[in-house]
PDB file of N, CA and C in Angstrom:
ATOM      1  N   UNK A   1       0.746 -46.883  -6.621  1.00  0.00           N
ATOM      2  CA  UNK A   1      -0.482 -47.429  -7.167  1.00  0.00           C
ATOM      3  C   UNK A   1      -0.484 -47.202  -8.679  1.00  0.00           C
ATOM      4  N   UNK A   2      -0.501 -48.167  -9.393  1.00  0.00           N
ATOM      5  CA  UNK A   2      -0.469 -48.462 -10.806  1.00  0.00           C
ATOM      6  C   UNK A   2      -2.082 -47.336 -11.729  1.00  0.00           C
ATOM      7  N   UNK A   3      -1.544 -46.535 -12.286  1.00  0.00           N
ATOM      8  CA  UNK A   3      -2.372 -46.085 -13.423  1.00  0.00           C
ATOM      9  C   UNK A   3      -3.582 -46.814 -14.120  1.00  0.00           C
ATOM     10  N   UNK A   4      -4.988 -46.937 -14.110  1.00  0.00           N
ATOM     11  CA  UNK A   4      -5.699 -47.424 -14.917  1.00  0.00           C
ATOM     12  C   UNK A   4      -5.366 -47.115 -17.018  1.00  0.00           C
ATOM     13  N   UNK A   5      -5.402 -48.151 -17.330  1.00  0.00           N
ATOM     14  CA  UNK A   5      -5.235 -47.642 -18.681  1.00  0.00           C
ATOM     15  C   UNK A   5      -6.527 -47.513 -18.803  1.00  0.00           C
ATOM     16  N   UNK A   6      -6.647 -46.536 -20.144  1.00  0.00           N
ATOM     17  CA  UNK A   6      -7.539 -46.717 -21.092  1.00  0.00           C
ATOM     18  C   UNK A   6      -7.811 -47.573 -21.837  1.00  0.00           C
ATOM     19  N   UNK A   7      -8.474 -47.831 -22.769  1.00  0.00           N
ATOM     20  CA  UNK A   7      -8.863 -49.255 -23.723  1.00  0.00           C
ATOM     21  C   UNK A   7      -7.869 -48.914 -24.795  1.00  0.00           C
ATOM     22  N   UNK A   8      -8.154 -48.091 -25.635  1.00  0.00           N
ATOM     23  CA  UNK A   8      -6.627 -48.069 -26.399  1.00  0.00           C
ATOM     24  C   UNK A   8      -5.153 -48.363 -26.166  1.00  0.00           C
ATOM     25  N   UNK A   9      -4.963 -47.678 -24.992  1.00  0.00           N
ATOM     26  CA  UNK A   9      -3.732 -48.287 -23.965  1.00  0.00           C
ATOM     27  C   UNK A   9      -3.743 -50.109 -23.795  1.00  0.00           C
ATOM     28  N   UNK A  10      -4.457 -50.351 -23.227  1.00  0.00           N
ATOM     29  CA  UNK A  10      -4.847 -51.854 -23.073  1.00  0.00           C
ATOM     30  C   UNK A  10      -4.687 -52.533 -24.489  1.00  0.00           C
ATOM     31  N   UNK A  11      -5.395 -52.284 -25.371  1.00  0.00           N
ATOM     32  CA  UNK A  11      -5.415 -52.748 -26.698  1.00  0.00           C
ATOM     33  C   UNK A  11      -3.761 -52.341 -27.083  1.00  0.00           C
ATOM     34  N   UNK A  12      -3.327 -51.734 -27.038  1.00  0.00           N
ATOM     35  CA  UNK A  12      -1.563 -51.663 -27.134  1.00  0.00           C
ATOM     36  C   UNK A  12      -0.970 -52.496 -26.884  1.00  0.00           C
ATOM     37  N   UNK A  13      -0.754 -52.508 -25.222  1.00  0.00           N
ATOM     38  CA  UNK A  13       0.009 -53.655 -24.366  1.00  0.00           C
ATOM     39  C   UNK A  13      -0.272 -54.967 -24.908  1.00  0.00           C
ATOM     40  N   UNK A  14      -1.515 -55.470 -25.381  1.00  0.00           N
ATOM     41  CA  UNK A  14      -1.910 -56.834 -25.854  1.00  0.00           C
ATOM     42  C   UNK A  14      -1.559 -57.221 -26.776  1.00  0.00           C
ATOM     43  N   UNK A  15      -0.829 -55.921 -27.807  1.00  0.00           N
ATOM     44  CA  UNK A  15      -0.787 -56.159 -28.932  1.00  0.00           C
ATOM     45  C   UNK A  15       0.551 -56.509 -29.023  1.00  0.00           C
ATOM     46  N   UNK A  16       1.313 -55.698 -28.296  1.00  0.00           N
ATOM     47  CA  UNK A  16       2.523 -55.826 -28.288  1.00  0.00           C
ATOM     48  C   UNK A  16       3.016 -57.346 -27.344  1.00  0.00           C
ATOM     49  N   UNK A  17       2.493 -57.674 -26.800  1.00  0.00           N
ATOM     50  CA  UNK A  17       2.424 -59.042 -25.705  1.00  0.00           C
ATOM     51  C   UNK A  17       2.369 -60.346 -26.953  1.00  0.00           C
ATOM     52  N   UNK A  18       1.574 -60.215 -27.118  1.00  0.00           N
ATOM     53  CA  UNK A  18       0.677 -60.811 -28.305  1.00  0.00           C
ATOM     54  C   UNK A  18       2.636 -60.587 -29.071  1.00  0.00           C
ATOM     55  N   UNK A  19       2.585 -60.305 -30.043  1.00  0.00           N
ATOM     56  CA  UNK A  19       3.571 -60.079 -31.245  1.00  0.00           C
ATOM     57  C   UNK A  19       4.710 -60.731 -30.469  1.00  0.00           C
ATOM     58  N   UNK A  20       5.423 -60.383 -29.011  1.00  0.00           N
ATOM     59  CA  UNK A  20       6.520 -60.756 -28.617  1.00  0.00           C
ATOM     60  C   UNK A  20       6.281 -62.038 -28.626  1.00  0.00           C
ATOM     61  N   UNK A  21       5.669 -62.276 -27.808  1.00  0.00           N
ATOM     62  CA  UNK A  21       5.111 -63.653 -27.551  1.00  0.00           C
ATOM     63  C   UNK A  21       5.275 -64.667 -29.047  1.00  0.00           C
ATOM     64  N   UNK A  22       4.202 -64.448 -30.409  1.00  0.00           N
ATOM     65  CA  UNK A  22       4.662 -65.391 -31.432  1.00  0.00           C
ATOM     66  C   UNK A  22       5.520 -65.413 -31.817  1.00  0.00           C
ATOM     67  N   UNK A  23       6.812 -64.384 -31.922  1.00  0.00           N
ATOM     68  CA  UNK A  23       7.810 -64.662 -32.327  1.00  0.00           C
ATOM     69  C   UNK A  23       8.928 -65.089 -31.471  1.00  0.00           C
ATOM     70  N   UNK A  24       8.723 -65.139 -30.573  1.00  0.00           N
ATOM     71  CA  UNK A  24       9.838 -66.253 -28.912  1.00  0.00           C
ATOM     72  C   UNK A  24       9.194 -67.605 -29.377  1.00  0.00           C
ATOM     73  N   UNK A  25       7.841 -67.730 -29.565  1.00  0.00           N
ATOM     74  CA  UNK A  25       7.171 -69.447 -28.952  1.00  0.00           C
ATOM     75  C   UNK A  25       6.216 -69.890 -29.973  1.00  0.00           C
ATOM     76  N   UNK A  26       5.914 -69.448 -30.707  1.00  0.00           N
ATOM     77  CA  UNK A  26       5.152 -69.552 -32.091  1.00  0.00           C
ATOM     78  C   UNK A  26       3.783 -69.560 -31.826  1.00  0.00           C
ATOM     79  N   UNK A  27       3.208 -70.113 -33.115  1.00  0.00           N
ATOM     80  CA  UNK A  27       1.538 -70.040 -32.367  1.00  0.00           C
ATOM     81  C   UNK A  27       0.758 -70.774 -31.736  1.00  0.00           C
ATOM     82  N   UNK A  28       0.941 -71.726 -31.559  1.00  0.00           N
ATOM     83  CA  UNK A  28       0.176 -72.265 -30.441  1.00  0.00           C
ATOM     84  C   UNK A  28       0.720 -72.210 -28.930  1.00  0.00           C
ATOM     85  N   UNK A  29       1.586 -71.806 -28.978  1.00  0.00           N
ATOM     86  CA  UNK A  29       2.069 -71.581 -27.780  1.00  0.00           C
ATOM     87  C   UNK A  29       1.603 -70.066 -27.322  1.00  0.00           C
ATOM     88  N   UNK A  30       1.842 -69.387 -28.431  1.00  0.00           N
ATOM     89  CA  UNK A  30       1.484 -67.483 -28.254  1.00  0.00           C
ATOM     90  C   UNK A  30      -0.033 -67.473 -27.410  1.00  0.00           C
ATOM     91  N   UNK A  31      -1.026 -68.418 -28.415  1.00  0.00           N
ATOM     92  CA  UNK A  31      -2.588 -68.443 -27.851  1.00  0.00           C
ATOM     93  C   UNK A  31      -2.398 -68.945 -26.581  1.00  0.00           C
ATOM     94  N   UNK A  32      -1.933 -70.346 -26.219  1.00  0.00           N
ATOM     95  CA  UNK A  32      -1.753 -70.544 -24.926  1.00  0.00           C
ATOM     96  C   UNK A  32      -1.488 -69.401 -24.073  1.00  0.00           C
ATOM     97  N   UNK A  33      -0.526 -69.116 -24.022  1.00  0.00           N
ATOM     98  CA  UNK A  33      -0.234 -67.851 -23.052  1.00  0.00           C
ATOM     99  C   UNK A  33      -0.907 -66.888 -23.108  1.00  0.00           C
ATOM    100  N   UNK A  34      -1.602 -66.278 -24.507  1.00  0.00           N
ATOM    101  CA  UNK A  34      -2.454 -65.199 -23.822  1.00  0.00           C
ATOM    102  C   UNK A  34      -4.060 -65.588 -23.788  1.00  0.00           C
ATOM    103  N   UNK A  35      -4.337 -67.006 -23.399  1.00  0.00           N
ATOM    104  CA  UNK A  35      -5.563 -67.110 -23.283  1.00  0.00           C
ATOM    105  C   UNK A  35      -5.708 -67.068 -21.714  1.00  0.00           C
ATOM    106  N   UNK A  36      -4.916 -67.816 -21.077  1.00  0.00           N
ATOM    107  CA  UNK A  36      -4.467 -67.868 -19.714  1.00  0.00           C
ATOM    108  C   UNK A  36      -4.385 -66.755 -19.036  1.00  0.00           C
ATOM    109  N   UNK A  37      -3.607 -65.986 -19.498  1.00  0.00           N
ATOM    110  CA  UNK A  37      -3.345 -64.173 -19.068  1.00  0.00           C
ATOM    111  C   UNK A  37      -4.680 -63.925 -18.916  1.00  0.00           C
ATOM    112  N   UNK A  38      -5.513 -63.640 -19.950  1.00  0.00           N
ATOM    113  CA  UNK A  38      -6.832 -63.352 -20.228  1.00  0.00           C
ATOM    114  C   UNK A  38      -7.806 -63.786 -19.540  1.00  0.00           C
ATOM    115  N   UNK A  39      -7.813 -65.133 -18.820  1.00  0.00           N
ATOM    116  CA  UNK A  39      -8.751 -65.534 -18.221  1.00  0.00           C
ATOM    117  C   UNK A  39      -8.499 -65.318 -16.455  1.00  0.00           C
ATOM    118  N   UNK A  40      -6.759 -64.664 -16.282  1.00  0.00           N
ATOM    119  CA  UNK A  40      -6.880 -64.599 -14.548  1.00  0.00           C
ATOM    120  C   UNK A  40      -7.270 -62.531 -14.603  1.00  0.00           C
ATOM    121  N   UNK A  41      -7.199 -62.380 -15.867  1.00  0.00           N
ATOM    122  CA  UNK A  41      -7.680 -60.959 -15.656  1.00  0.00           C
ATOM    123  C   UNK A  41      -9.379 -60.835 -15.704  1.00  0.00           C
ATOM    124  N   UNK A  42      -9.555 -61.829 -16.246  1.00  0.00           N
ATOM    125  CA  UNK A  42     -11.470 -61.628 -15.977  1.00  0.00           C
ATOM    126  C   UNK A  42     -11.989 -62.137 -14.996  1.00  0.00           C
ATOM    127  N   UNK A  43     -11.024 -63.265 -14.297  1.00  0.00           N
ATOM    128  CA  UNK A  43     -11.306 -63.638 -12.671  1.00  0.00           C
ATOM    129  C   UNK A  43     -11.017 -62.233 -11.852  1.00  0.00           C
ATOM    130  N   UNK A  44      -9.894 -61.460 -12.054  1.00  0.00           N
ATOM    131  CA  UNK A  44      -9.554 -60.140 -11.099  1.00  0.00           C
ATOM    132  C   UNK A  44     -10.501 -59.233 -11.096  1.00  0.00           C
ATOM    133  N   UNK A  45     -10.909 -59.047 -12.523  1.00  0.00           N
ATOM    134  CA  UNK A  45     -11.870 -57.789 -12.876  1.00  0.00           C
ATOM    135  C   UNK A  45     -13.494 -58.363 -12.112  1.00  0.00           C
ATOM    136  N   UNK A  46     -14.028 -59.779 -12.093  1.00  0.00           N
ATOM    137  CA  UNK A  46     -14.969 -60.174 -11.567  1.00  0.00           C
ATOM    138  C   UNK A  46     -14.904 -59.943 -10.208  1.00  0.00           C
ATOM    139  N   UNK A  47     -13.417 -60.241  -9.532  1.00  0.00           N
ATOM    140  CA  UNK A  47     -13.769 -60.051  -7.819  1.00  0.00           C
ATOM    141  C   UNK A  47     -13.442 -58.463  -7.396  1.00  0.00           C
ATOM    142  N   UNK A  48     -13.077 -57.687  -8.646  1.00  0.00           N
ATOM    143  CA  UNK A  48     -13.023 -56.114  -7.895  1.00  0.00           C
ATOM    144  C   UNK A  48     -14.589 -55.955  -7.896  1.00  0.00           C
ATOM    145  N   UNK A  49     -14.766 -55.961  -8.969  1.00  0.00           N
ATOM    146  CA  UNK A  49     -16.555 -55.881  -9.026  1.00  0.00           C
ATOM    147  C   UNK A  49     -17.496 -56.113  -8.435  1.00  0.00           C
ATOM    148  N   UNK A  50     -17.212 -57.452  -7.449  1.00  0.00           N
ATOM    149  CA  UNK A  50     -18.053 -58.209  -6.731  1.00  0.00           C
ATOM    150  C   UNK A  50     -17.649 -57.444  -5.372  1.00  0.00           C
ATOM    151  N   UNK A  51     -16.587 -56.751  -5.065  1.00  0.00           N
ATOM    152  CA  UNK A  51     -15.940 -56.093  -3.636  1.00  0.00           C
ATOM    153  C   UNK A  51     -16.546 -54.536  -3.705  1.00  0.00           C
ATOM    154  N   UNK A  52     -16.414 -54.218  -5.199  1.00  0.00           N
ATOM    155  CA  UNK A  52     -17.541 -53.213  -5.145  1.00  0.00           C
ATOM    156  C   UNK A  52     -19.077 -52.905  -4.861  1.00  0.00           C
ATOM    157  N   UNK A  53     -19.270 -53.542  -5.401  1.00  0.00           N
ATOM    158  CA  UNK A  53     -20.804 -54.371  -4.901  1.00  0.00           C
ATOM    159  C   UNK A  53     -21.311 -54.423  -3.319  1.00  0.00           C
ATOM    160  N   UNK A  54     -20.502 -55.414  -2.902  1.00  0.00           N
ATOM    161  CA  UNK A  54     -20.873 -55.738  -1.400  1.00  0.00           C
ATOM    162  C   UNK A  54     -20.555 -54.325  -0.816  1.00  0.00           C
ATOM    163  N   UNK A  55     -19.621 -53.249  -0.988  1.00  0.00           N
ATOM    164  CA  UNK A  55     -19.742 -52.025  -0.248  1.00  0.00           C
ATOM    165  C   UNK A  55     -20.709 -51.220  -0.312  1.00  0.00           C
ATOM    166  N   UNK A  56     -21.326 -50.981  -1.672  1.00  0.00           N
ATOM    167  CA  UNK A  56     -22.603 -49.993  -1.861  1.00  0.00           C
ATOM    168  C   UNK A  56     -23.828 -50.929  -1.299  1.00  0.00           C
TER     169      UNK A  56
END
């Protein structure tokens, strides 16, 4: 079972994602990809939330 990061941690990984990313595919491609990333992690984070919910 995978470690929760912290927000600094998180803010790392993105950063570094982010940087690899414009320099493989440039920038409009970099935003593409991490807008996408970004939006199936706020769908995930919405349905843990919502699974939390329905238990309490």
């Amino acid at each position: 079972m995978p470690k929760r990061l912290t927000k600094r941690e998180m803010d790392d990984e993105v950063y570094k994602l982010w940087f690899g990313r414009l320099c493989t595919f440039g920038l409009k491609q970099a935003k593409k990809m991490m807008f996408e990333a970004y939006k199936i992690l706020r769908e995930k984070e919405n349905e843990r939330k919502k699974k939390n919910e329905r238990k309490s």
